[in-house]
Structure formats: C-alpha cells, structure tokens
N, C-alpha and C. Protein backbone atom coordinates (compact mmCIF):
# COMPACT_ATOMS: atom_id res chain seq x y z
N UNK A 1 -31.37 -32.67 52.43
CA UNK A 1 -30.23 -32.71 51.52
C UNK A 1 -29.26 -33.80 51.95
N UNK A 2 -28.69 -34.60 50.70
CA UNK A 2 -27.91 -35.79 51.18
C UNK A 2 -26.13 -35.04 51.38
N UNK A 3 -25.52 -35.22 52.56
CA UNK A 3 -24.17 -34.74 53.11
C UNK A 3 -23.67 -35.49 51.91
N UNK A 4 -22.46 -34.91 51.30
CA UNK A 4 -21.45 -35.59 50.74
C UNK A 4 -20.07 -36.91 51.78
N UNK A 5 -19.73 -37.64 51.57
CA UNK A 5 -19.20 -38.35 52.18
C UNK A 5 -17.29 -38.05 52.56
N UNK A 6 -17.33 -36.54 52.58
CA UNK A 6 -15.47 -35.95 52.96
C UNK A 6 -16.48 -34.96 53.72
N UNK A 7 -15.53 -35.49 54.92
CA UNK A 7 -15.60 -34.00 56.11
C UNK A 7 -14.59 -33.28 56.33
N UNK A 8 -14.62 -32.14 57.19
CA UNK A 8 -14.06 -30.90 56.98
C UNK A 8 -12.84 -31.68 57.26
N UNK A 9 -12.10 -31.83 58.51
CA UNK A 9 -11.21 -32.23 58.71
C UNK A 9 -10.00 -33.20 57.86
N UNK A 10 -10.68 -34.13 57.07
CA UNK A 10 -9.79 -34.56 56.08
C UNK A 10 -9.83 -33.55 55.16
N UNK A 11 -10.90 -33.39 54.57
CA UNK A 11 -10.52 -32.20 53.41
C UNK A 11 -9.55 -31.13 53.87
N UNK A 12 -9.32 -30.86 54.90
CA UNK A 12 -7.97 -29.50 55.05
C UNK A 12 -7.03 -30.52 55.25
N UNK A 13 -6.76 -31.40 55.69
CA UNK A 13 -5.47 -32.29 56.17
C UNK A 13 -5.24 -32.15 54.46
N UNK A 14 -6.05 -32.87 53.67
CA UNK A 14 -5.59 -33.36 51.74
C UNK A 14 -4.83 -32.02 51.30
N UNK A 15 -5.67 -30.89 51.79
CA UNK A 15 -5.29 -29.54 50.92
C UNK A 15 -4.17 -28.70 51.03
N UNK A 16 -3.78 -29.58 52.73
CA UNK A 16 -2.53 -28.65 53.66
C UNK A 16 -1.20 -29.86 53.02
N UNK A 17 -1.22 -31.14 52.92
CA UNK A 17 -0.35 -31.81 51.88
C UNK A 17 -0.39 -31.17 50.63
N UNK A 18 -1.48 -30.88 49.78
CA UNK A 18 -1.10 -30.34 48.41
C UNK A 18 -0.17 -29.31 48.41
N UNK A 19 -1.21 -28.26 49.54
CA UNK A 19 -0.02 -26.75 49.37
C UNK A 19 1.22 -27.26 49.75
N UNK A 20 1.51 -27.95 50.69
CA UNK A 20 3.14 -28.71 50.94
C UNK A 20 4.09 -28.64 49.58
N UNK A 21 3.59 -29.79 49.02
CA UNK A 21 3.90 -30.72 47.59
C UNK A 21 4.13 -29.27 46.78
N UNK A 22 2.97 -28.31 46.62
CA UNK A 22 3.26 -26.98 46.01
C UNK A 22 4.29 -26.24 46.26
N UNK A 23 4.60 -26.19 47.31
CA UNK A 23 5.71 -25.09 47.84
C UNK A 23 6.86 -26.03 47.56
N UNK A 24 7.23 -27.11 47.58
CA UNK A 24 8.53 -27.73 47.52
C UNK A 24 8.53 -27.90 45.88
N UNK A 25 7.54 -28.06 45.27
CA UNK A 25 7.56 -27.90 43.92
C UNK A 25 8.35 -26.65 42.96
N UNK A 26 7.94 -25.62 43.48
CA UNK A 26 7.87 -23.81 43.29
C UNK A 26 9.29 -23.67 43.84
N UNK A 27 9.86 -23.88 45.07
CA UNK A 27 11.08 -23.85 45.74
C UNK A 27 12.49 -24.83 44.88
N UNK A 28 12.13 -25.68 44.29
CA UNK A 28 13.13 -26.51 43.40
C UNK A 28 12.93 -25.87 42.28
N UNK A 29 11.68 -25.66 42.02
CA UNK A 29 11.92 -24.82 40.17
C UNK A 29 13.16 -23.88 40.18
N UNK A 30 12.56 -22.98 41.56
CA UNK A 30 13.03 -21.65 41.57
C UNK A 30 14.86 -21.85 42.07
N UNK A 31 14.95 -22.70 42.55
CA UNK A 31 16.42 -23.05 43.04
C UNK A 31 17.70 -23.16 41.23
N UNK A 32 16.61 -24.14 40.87
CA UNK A 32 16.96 -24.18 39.29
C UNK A 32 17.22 -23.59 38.21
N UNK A 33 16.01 -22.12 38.68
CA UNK A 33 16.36 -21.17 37.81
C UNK A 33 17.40 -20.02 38.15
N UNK A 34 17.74 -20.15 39.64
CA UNK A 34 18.70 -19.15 39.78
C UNK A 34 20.04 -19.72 39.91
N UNK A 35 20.35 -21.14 39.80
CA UNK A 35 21.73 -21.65 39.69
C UNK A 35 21.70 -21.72 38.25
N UNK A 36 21.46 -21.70 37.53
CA UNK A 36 21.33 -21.62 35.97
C UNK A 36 21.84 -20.74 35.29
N UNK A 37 20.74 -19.34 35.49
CA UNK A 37 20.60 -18.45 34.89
C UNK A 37 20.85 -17.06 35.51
N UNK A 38 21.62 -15.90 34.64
CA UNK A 38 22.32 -14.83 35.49
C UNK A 38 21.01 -13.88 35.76
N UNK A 39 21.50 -12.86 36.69
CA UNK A 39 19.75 -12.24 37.13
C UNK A 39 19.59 -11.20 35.87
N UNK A 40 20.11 -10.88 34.72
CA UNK A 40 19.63 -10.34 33.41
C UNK A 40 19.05 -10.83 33.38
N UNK A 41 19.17 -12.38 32.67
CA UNK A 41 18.26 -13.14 32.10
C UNK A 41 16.49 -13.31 32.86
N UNK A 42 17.11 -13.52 34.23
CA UNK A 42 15.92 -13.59 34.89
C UNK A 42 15.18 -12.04 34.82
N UNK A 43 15.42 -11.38 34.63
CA UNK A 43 14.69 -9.78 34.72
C UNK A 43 14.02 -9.71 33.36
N UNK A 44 14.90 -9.98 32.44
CA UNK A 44 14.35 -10.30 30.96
C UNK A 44 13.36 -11.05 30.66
N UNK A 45 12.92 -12.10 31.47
CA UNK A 45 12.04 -12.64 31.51
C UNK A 45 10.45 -12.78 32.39
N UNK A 46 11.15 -11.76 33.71
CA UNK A 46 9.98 -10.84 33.90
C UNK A 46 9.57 -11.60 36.16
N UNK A 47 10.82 -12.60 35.94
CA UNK A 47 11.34 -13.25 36.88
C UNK A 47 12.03 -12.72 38.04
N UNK A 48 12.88 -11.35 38.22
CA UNK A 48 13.42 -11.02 38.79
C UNK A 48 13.41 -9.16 38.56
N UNK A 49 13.57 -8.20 39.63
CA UNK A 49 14.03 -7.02 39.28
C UNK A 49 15.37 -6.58 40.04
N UNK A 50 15.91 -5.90 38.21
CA UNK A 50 17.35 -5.81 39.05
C UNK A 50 17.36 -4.31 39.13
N UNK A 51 18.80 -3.87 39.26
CA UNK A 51 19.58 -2.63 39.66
C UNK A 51 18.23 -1.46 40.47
N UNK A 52 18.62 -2.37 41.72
CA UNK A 52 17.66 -1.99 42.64
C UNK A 52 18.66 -0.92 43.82
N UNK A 53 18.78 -0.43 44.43
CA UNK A 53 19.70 -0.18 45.91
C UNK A 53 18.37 0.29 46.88
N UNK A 54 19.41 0.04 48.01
CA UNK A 54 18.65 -0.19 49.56
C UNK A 54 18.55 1.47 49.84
N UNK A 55 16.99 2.21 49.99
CA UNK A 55 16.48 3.43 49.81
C UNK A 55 16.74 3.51 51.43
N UNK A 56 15.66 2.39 52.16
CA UNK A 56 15.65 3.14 53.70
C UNK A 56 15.29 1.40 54.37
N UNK A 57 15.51 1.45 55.87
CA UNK A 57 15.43 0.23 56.42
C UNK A 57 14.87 0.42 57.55
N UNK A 58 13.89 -0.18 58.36
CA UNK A 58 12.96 -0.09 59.11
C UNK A 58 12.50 -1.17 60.38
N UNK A 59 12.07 -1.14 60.96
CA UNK A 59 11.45 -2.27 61.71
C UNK A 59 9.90 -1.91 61.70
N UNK A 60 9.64 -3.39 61.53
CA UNK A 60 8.07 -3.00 61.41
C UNK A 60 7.65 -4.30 62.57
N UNK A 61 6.73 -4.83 61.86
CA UNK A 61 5.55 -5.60 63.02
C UNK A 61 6.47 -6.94 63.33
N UNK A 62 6.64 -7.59 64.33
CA UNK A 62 7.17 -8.44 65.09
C UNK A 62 8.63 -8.23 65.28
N UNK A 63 9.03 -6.95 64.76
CA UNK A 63 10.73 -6.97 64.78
C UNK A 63 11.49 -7.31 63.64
N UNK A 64 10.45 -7.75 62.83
CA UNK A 64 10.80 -7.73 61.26
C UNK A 64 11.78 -6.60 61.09
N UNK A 65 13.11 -7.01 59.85
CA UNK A 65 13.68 -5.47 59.33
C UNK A 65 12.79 -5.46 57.85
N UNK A 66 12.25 -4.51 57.75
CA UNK A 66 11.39 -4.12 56.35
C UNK A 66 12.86 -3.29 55.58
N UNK A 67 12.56 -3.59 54.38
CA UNK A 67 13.90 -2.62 53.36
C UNK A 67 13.09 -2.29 52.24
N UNK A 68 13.49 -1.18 51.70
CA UNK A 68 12.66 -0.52 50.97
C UNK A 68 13.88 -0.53 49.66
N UNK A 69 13.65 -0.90 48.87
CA UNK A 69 14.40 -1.14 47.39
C UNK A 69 14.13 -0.30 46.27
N UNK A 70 14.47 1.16 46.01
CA UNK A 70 14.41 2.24 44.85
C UNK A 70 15.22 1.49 43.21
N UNK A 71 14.35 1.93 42.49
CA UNK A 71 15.65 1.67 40.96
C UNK A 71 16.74 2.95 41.39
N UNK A 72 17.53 2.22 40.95
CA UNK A 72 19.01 2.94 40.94
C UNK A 72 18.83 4.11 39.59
N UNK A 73 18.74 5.11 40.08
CA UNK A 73 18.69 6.63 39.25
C UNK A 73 20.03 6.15 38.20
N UNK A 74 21.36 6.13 38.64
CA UNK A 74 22.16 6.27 37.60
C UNK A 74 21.79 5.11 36.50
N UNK A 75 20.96 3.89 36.64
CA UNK A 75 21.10 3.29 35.12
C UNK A 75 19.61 3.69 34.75
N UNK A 76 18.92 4.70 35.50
CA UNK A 76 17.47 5.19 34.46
C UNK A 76 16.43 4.88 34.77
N UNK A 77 15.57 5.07 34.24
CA UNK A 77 14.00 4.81 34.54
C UNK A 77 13.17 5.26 35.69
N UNK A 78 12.24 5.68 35.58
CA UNK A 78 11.72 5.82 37.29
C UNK A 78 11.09 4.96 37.44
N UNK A 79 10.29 3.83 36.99
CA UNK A 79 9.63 3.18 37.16
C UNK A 79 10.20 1.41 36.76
N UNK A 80 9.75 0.65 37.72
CA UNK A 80 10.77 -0.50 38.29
C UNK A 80 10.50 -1.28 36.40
N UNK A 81 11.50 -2.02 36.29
CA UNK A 81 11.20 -2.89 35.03
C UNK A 81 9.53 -4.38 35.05
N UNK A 82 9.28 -4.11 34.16
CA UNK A 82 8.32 -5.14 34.12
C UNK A 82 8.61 -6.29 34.75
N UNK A 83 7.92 -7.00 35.65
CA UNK A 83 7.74 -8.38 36.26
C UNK A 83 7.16 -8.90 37.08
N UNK A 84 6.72 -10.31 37.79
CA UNK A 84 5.55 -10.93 37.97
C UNK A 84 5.38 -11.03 39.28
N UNK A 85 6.07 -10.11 39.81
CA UNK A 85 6.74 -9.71 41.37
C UNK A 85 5.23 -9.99 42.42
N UNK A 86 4.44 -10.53 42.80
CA UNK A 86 3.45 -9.79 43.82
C UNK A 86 3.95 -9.35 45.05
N UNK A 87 2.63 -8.90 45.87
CA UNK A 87 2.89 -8.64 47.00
C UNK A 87 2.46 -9.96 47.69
N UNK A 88 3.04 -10.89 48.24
CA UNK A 88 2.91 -11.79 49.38
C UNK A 88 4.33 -12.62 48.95
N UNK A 89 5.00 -12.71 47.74
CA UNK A 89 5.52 -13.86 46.97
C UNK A 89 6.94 -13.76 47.99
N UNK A 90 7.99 -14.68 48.45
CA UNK A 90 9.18 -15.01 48.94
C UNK A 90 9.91 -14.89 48.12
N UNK A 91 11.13 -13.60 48.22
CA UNK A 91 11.90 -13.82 47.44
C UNK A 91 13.21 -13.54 48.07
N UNK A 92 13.87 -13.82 47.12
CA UNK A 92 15.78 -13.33 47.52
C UNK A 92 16.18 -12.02 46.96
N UNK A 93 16.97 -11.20 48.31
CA UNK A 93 17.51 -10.26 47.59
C UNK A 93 19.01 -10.30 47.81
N UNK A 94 19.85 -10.28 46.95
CA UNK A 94 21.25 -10.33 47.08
C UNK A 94 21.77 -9.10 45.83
N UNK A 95 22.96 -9.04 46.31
CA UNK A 95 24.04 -8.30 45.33
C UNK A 95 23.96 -8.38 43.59
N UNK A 96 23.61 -7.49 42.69
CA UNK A 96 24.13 -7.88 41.42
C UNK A 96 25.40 -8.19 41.14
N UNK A 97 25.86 -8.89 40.60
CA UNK A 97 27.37 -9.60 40.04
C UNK A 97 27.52 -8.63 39.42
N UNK A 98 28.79 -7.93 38.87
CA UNK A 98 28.98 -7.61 37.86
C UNK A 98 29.92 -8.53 36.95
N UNK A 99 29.82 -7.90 35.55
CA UNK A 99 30.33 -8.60 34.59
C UNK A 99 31.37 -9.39 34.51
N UNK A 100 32.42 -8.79 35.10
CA UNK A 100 33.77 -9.30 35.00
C UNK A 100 34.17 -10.38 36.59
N UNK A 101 33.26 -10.71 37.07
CA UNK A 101 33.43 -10.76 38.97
C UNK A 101 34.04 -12.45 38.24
N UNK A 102 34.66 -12.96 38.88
CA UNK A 102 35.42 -14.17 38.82
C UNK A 102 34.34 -15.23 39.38
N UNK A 103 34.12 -16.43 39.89
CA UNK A 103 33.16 -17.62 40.19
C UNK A 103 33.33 -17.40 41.75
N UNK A 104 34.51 -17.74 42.03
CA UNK A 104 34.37 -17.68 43.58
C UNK A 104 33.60 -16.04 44.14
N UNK A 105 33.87 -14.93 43.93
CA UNK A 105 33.18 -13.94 43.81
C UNK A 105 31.84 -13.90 43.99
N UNK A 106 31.10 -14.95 43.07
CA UNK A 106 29.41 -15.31 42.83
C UNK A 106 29.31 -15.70 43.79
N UNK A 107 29.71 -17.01 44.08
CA UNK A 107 29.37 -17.77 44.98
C UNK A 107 29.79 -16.92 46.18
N UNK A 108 30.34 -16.01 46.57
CA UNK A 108 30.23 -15.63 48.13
C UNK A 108 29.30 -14.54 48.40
N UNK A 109 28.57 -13.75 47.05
CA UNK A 109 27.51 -13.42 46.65
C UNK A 109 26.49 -13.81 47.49
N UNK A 110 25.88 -15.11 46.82
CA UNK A 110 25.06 -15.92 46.73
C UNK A 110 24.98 -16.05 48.36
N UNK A 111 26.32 -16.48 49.04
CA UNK A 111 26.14 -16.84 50.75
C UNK A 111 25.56 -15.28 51.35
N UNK A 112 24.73 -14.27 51.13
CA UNK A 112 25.33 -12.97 51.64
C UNK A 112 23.88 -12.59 51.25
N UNK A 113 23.30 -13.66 50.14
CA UNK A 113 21.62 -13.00 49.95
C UNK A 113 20.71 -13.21 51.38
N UNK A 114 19.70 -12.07 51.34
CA UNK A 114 18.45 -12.71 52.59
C UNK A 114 17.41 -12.98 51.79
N UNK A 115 16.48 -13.14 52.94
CA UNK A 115 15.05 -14.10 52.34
C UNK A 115 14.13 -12.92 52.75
N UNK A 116 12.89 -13.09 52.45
CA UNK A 116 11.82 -12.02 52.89
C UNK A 116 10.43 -12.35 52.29
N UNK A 117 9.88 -11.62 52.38
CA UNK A 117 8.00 -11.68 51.34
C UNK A 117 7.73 -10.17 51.07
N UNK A 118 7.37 -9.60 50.31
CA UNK A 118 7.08 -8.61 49.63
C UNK A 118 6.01 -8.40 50.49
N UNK A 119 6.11 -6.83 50.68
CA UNK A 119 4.99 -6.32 51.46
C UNK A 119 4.04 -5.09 50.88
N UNK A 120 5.04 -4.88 49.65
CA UNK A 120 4.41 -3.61 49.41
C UNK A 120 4.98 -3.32 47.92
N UNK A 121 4.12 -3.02 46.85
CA UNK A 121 4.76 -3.31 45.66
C UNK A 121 4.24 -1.51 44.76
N UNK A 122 5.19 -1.06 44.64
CA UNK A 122 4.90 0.05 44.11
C UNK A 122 5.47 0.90 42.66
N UNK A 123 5.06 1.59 41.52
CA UNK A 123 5.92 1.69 40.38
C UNK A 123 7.27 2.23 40.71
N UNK A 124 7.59 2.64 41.90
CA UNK A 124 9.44 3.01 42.00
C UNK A 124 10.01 2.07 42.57
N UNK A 125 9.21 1.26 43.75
CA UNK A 125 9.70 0.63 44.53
C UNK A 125 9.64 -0.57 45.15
N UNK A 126 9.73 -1.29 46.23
CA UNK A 126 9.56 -2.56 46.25
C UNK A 126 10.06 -2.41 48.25
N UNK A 127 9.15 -3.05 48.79
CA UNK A 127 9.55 -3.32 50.33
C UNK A 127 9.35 -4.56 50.49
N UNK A 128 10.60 -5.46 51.22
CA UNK A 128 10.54 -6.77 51.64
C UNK A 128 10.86 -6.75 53.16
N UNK A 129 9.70 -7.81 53.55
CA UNK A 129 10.03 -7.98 55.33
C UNK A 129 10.94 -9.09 55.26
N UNK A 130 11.58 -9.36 55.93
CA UNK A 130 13.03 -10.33 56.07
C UNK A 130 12.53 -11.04 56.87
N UNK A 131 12.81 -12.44 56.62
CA UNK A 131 12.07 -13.57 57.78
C UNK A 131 12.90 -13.58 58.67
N UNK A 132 14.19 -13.57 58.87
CA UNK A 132 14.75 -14.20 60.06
C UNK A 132 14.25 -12.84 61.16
N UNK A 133 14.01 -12.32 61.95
CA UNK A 133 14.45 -11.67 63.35
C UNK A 133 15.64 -10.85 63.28
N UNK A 134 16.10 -9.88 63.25
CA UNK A 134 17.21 -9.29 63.48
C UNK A 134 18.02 -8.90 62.62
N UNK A 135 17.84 -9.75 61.11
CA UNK A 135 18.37 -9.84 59.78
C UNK A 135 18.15 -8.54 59.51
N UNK A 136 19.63 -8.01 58.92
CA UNK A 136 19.77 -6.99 58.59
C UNK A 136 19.94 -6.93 57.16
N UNK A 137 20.36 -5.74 56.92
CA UNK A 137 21.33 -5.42 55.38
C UNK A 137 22.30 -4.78 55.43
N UNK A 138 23.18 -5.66 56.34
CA UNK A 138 24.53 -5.50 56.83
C UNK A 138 25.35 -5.65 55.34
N UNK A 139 25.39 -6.52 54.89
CA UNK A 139 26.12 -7.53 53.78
C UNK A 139 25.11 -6.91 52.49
N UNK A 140 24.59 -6.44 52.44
CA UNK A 140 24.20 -5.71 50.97
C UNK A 140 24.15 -4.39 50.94
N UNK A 141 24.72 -3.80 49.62
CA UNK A 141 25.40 -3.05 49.35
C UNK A 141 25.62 -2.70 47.37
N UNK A 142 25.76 -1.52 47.17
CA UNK A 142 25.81 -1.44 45.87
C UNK A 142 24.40 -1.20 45.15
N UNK A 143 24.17 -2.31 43.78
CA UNK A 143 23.40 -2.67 43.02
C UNK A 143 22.66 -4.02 43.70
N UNK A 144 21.26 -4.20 43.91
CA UNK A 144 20.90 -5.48 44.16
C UNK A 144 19.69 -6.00 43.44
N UNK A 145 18.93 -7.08 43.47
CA UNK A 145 18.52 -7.70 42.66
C UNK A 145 17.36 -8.39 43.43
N UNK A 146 16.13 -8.37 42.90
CA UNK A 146 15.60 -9.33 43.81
C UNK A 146 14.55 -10.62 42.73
C-alpha cells in the first residue's frame, strides 16, 4: 500500500491550530452576544438558562468548587427551559439583572460572573465545575443565569 505523503505529527500540529482559530472564533461570537443582548433574549433563543439559584456547592476532583444550579420554584416549572446547554461546553454564570437595575449596576454584575464547564446536565438541574481553584460563589446570589 502506497503511504500518503502527511505524517502524524504535522497532521496534529494543523488540527491543534484549527481547534485554536475555533475556540477564539466561538469566544468572540459569544463575547458579542452577551454584550448585546439581555439574558431573556439569550434564553429565548435557547442560548442561555435563566432564573436558576445556587441548590448546593461542593468540591470535587482537583479542588474544583462544583455548584449545582436548581430552577427557581417561585417563577415555575420543574423542568429547566429549553436550550443547547451540553455537558462539556464553558460557560458563565452570573447574577440575573433585574428590570429596573440602572447600567452601572450591570456592569458590576458582569465583574462578579465565574467561568466553569458543565459537568452534569439534568431536567431540574445543571452542575458547573469552576476553573479557577478556590473560586467560590461568594458573589452570587439571588436569581442567576448561565
């Protein structure tokens, strides 16, 4: 059989630039769509789930804090709203705004969200491991959104 002329080694170097180029791609969309657009809109579209609150908080594998995110009983439903949520995907969880909150308000919001990856995706609920080490959910509170 005649070898094709790409060996292993370049072929993962080409593929580990693409996924690069991918993730900074996906990371500016997503930057775009949340300075834009309020997290209704994004839930409405199947982008975000809101009126979530913090059920229970945990440490799991490397010292990770894991948080476990219930729908909030008082606005209904038992089962989380439709959206494209997986389990591995990076997302943000911060505070819902409410309606009337003034700009500066948002924006100190916004400084107060953490980062994480979905670990566990379930019809009530939702668990995110938090990347940083030690990161808590000191600063969230209320209604939140992810």
């Amino acid at each position: 059989m005649a070898r094709n002329g790409l060996d292993i080694p370049s072929f993962a170097t080409s593929q580990l630039s693409l996924l690069a180029a991918e993730l900074v791609a996906e990371t500016s969309q997503n930057a775009l769509l949340l300075s834009t657009h309020s997290p209704r809109t994004l839930s409405r579209a199947g982008l975000a789930i809101t009126n979530l609150t913090l059920s229970s908080q945990r440490t799991g594998l490397g010292g990770k804090t894991v948080l476990e995110l219930d729908q909030d009983t008082a606005v209904g439903g038992e089962a989380l709203s439709e959206h494209s949520i997986h389990v591995g995907d990076i997302v943000r969880i911060g505070q819902q705004p409410k309606g009337g909150e003034k700009k500066a308000e948002k924006i100190s919001m916004e400084d107060k969200r953490s980062e994480g990856v979905v670990i566990r995706l379930g019809q009530k609920s939702v668990q995110v491991a938090l990347d940083r080490e030690g990161d808590e959910a000191d600063g969230l509170g209320g209604k939140l959104w992810v």
